[in-house]
N, C-alpha and C. Protein backbone atom coordinates (compact mmCIF):
# COMPACT_ATOMS: atom_id res chain seq x y z
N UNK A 1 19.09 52.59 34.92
CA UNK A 1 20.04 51.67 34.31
C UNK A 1 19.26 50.58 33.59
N UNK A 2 19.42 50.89 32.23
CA UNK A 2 18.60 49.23 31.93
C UNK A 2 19.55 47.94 31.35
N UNK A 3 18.62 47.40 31.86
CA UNK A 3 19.35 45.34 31.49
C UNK A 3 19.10 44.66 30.12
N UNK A 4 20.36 44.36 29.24
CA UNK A 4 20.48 43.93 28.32
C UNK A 4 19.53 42.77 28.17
N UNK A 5 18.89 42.51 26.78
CA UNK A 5 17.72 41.63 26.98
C UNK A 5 18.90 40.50 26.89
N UNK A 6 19.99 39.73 26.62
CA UNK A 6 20.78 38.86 27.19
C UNK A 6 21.34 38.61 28.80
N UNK A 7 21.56 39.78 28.89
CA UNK A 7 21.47 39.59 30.39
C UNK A 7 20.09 38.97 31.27
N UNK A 8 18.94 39.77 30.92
CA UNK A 8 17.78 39.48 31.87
C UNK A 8 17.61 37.97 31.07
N UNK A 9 18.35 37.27 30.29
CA UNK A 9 17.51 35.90 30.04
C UNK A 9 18.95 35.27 30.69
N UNK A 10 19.89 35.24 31.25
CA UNK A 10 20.77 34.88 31.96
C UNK A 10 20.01 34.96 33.13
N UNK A 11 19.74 35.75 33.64
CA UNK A 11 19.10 35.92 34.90
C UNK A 11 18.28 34.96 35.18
N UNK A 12 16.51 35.51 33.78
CA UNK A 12 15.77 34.28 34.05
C UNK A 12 16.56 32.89 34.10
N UNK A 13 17.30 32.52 33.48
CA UNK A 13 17.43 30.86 33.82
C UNK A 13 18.56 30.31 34.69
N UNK A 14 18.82 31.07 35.55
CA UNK A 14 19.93 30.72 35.81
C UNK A 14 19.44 30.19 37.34
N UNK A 15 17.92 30.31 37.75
CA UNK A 15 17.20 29.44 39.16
C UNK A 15 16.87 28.36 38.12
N UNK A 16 16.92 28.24 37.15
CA UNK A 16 16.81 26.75 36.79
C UNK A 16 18.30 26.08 36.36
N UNK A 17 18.68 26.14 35.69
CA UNK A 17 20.03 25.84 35.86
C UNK A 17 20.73 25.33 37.64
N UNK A 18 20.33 26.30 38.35
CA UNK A 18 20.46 26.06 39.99
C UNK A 18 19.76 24.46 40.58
N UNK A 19 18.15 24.89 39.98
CA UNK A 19 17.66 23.31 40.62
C UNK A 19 18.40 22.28 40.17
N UNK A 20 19.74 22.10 39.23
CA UNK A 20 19.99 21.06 38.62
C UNK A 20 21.79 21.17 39.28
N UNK A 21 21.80 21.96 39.37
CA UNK A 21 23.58 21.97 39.92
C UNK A 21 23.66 21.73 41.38
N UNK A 22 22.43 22.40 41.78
CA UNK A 22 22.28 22.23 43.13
C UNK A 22 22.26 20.81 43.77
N UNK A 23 21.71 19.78 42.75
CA UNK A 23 21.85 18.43 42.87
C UNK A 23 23.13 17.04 43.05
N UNK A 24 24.29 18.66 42.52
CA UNK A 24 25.66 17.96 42.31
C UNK A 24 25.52 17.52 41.07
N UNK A 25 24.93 18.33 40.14
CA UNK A 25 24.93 18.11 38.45
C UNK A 25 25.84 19.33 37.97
N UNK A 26 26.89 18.14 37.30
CA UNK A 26 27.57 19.68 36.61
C UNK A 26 27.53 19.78 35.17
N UNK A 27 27.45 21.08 35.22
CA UNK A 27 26.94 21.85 33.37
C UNK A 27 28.31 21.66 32.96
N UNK A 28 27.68 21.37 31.54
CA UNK A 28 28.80 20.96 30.11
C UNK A 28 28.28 22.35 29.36
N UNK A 29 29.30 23.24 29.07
CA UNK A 29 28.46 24.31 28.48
C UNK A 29 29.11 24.80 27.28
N UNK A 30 30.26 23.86 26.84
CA UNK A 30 30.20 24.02 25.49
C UNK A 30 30.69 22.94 24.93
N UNK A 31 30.62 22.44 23.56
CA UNK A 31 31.26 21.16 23.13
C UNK A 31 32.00 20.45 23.21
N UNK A 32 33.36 21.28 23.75
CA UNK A 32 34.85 20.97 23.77
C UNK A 32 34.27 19.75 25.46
N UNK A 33 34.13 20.35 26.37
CA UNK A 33 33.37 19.43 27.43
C UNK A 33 32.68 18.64 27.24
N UNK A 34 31.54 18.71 26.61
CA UNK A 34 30.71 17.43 26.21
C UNK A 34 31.71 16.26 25.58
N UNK A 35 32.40 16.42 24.58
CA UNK A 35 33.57 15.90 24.06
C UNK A 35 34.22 14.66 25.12
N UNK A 36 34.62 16.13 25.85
CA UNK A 36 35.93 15.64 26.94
C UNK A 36 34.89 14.78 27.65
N UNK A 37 33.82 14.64 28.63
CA UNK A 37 32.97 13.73 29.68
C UNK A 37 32.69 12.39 28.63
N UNK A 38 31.69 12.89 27.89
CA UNK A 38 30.37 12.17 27.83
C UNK A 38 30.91 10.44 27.19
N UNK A 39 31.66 10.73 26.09
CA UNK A 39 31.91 8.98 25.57
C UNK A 39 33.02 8.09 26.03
N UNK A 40 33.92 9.43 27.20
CA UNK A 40 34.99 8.94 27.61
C UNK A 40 34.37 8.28 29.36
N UNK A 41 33.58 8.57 29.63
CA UNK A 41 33.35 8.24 30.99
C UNK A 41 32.61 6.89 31.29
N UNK A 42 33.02 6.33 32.24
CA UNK A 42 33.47 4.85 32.67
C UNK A 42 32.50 5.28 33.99
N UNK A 43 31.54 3.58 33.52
CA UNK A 43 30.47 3.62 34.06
C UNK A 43 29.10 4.02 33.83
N UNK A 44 28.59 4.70 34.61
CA UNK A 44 27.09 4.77 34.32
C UNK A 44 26.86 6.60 34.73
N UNK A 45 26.26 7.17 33.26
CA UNK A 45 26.30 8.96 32.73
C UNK A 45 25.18 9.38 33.00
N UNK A 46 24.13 10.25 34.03
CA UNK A 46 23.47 10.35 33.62
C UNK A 46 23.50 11.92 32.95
N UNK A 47 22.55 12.15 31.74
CA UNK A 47 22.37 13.80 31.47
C UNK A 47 21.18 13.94 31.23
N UNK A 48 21.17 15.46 31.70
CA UNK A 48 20.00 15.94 31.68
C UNK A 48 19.97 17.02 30.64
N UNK A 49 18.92 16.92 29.50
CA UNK A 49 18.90 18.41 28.69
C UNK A 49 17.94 19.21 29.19
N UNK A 50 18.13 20.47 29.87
CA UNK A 50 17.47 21.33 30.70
C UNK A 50 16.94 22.06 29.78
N UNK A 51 15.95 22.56 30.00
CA UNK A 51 15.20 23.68 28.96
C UNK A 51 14.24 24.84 30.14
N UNK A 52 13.97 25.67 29.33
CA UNK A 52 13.09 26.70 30.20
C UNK A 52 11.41 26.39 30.15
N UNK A 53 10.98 25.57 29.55
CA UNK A 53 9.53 24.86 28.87
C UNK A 53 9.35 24.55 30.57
N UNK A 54 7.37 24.60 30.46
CA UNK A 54 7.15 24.07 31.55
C UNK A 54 7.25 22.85 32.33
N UNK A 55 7.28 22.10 31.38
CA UNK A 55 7.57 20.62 31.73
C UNK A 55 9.06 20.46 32.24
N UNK A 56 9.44 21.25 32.03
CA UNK A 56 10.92 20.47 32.52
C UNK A 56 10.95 21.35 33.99
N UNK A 57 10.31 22.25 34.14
CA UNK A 57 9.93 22.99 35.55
C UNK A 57 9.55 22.25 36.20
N UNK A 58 8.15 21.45 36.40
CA UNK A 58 7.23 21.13 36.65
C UNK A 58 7.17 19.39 36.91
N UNK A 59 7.99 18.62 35.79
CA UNK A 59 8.03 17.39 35.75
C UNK A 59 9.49 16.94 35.39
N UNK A 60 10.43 17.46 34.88
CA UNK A 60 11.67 16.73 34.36
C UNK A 60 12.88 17.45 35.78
N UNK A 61 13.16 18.44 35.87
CA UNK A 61 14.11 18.79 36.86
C UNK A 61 13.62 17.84 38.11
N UNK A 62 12.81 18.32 39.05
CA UNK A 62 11.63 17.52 40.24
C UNK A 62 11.67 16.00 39.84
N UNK A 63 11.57 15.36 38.98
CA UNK A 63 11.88 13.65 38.84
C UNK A 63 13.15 13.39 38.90
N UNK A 64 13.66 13.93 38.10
CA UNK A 64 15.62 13.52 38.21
C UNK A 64 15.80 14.34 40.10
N UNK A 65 15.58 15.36 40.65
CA UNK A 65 15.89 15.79 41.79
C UNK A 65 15.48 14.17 42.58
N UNK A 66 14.26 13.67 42.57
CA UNK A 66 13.52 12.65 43.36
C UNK A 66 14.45 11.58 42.67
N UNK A 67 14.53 11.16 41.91
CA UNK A 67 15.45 9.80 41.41
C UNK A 67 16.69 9.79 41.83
N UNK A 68 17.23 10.83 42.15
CA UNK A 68 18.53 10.97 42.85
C UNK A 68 18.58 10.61 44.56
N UNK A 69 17.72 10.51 44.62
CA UNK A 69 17.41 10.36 45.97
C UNK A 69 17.23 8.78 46.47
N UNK A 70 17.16 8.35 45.01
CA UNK A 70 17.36 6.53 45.44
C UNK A 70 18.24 5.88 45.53
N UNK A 71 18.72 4.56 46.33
CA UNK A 71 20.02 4.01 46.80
C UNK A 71 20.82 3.77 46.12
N UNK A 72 20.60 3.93 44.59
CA UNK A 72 21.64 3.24 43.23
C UNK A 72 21.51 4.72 42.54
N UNK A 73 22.56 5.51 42.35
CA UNK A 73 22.59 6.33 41.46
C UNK A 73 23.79 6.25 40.04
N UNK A 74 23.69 7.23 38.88
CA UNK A 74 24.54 7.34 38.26
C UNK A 74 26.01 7.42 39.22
N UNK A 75 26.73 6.94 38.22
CA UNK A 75 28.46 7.47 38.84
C UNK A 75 28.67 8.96 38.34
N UNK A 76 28.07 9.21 36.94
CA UNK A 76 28.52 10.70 37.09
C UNK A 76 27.22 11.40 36.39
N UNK A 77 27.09 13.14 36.62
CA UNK A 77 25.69 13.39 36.52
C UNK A 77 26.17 14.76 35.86
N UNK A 78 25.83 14.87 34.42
CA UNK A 78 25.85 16.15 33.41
C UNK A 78 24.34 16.88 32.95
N UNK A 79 24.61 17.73 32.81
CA UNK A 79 23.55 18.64 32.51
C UNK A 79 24.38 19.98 31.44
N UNK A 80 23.45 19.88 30.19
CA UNK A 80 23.48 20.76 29.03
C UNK A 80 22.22 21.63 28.60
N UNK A 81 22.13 22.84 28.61
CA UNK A 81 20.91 23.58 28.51
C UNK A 81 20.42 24.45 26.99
N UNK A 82 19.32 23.30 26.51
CA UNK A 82 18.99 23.68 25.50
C UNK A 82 18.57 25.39 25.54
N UNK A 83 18.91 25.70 24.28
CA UNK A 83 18.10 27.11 23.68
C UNK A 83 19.23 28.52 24.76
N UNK A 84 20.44 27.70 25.38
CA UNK A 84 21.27 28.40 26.31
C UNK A 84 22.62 28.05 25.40
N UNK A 85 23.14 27.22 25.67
CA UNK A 85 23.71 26.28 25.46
C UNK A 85 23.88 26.00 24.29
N UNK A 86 23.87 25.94 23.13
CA UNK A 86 23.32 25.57 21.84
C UNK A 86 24.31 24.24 21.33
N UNK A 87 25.54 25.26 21.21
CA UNK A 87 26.66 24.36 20.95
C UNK A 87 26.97 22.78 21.58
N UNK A 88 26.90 22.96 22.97
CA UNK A 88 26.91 22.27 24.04
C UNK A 88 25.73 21.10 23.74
N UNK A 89 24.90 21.46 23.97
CA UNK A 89 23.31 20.63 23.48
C UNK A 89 23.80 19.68 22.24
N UNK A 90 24.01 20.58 20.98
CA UNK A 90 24.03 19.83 20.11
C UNK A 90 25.05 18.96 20.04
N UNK A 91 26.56 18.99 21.14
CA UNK A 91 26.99 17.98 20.83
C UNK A 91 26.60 16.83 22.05
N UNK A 92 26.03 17.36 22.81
CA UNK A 92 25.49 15.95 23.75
C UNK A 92 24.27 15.22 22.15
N UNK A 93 23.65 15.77 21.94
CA UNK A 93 22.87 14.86 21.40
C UNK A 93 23.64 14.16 19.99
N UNK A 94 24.59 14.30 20.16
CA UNK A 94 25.03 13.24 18.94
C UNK A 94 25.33 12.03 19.56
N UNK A 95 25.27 12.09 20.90
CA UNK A 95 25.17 10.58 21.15
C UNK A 95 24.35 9.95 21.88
N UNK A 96 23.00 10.76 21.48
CA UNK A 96 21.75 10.63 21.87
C UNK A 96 20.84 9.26 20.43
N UNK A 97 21.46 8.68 19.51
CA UNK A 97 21.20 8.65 18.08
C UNK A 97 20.32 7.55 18.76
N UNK A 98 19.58 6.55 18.23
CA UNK A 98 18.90 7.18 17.17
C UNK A 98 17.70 8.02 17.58
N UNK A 99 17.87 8.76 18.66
CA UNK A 99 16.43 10.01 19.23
C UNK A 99 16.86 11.27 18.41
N UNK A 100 15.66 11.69 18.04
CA UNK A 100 15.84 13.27 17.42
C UNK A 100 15.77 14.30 18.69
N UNK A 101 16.08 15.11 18.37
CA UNK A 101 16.30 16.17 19.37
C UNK A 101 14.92 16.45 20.07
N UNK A 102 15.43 16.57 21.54
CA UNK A 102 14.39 16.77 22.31
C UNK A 102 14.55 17.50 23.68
N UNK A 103 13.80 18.56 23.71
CA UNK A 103 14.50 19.30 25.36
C UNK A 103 13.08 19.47 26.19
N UNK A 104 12.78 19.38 27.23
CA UNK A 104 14.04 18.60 28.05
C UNK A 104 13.95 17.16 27.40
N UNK A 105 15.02 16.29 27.92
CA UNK A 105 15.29 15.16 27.81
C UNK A 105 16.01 14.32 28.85
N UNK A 106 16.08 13.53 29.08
CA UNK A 106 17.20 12.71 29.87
C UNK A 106 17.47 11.50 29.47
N UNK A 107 18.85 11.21 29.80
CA UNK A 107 20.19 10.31 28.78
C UNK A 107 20.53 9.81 30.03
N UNK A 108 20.56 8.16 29.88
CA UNK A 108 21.42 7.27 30.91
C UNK A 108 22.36 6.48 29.63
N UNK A 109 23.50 6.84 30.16
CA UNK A 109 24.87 6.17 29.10
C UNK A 109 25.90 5.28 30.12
N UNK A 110 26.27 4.28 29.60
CA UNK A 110 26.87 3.33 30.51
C UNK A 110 28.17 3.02 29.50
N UNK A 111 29.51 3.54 30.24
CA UNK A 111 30.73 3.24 29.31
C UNK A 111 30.58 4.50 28.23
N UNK A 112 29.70 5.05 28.05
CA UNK A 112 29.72 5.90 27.01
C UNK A 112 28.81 5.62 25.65
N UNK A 113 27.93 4.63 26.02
CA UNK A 113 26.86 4.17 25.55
C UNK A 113 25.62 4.39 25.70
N UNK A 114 24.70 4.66 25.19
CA UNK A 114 23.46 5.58 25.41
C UNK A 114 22.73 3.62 25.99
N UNK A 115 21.80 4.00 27.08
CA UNK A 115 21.25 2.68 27.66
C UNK A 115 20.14 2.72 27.77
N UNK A 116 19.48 4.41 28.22
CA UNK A 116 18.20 4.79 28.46
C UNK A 116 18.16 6.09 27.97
N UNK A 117 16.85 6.08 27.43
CA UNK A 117 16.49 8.26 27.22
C UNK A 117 14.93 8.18 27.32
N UNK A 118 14.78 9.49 27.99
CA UNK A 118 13.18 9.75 28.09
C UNK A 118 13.15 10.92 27.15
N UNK A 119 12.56 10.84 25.99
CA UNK A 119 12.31 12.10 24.99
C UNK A 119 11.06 12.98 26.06
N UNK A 120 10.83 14.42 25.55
CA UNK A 120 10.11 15.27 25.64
C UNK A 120 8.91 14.95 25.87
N UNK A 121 8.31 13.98 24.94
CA UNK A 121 6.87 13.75 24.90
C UNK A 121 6.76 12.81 26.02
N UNK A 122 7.68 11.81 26.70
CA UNK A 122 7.55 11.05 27.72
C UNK A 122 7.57 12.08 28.95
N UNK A 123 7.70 13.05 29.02
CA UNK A 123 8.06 13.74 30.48
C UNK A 123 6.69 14.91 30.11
N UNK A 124 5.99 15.09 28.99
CA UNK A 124 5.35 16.79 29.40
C UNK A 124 4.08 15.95 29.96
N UNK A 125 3.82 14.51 29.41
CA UNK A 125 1.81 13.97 29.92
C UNK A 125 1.94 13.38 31.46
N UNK A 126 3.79 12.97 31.86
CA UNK A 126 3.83 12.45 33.40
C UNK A 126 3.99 13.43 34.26
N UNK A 127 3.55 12.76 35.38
CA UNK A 127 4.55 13.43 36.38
C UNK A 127 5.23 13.52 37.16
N UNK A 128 6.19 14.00 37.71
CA UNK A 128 7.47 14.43 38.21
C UNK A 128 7.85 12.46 38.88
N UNK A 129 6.59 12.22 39.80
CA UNK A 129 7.04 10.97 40.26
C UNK A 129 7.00 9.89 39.22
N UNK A 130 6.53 9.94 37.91
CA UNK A 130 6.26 8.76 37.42
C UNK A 130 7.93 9.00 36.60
N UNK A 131 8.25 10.33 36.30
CA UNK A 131 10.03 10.37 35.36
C UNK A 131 10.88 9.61 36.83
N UNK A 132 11.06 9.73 37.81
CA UNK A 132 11.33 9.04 38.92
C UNK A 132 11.22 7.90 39.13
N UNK A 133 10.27 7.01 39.02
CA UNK A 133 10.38 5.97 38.87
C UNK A 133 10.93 5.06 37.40
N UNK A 134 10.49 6.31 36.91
CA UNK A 134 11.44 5.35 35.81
C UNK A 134 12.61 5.31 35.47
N UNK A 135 13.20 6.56 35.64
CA UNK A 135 14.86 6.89 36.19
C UNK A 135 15.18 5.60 37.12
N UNK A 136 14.69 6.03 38.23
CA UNK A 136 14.99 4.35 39.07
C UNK A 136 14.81 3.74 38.87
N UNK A 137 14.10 2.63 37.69
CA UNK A 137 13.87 1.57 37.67
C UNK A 137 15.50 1.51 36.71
N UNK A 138 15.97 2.30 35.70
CA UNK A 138 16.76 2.31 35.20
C UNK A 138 18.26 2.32 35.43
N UNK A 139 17.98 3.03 36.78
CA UNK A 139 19.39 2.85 37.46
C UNK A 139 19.64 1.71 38.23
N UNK A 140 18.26 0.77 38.15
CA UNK A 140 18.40 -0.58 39.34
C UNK A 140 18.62 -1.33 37.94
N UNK A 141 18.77 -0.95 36.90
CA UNK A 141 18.92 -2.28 35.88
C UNK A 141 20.48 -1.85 35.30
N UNK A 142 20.73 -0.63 35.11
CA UNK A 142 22.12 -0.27 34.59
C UNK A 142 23.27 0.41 35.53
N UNK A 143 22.82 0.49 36.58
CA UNK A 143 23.58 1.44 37.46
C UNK A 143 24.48 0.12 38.90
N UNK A 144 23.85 -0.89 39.12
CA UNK A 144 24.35 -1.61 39.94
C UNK A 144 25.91 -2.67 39.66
């Protein structure tokens, strides 16, 4: 029996997708949702743009997992998966402005206002604990 090369890339990503739902992050997986959450939600947003790249293995999933773990968190927690996702992605990042596209990434929005973002290039040279601390330092300045 063989596996559709769409299928086996469902497969591959779908233990990553997991490290992030598993957190009580829920996927926006197509526009009409991003829509509906992201500028309407009251309070403090965080999102995550998930990608299959090593860094977001290695340093961006593992920091947001550890930042969640501190006493002040987001009120609500989205996740959109680049190069999966396409549609979805591209409309979270329209209210990512003025950052150009970047996966992974992570978005702290307050009221529906972008407050904090760590582009790509901030998450592939750190690691996992330093996106963590800075997530937390961010949620002790916008999240309380």
């Amino acid at each position: 029996m063989s596996m559709s090369f769409e299928r086996y890339m469902l497969d591959m990503v779908q233990p990553m997708r997991d490290q992030l739902t598993g957190l009580g992050i829920q996927e926006l997986r197509t526009p009409e949702e991003v829509a509906q959450k992201l500028p309407s939600s009251q309070g403090t947003t965080l999102v995550v743009v998930n990608s299959v790249c090593g860094c977001a293995a290695g340093q961006a999933r593992p920091g947001v997992a550890q930042a969640l773990q501190h006493d002040v968190t987001p009120d609500h927690l989205y996740t959109v998966f680049a190069g999966q996702d396409k549609e979805a992605t591209a409309k979270a990042r329209e209210y990512f402005a003025p950052y150009p596209p970047s996966s992974p990434s992570i978005a702290l929005m307050k009221d529906g206002e972008l407050v904090h973002f760590i582009e790509r290039h901030q998450i592939e040279n750190r690691s996992a604990e330093d996106i963590a601390a800075d997530l937390s330092a961010a949620f002790d300045r916008h999240c309380r």
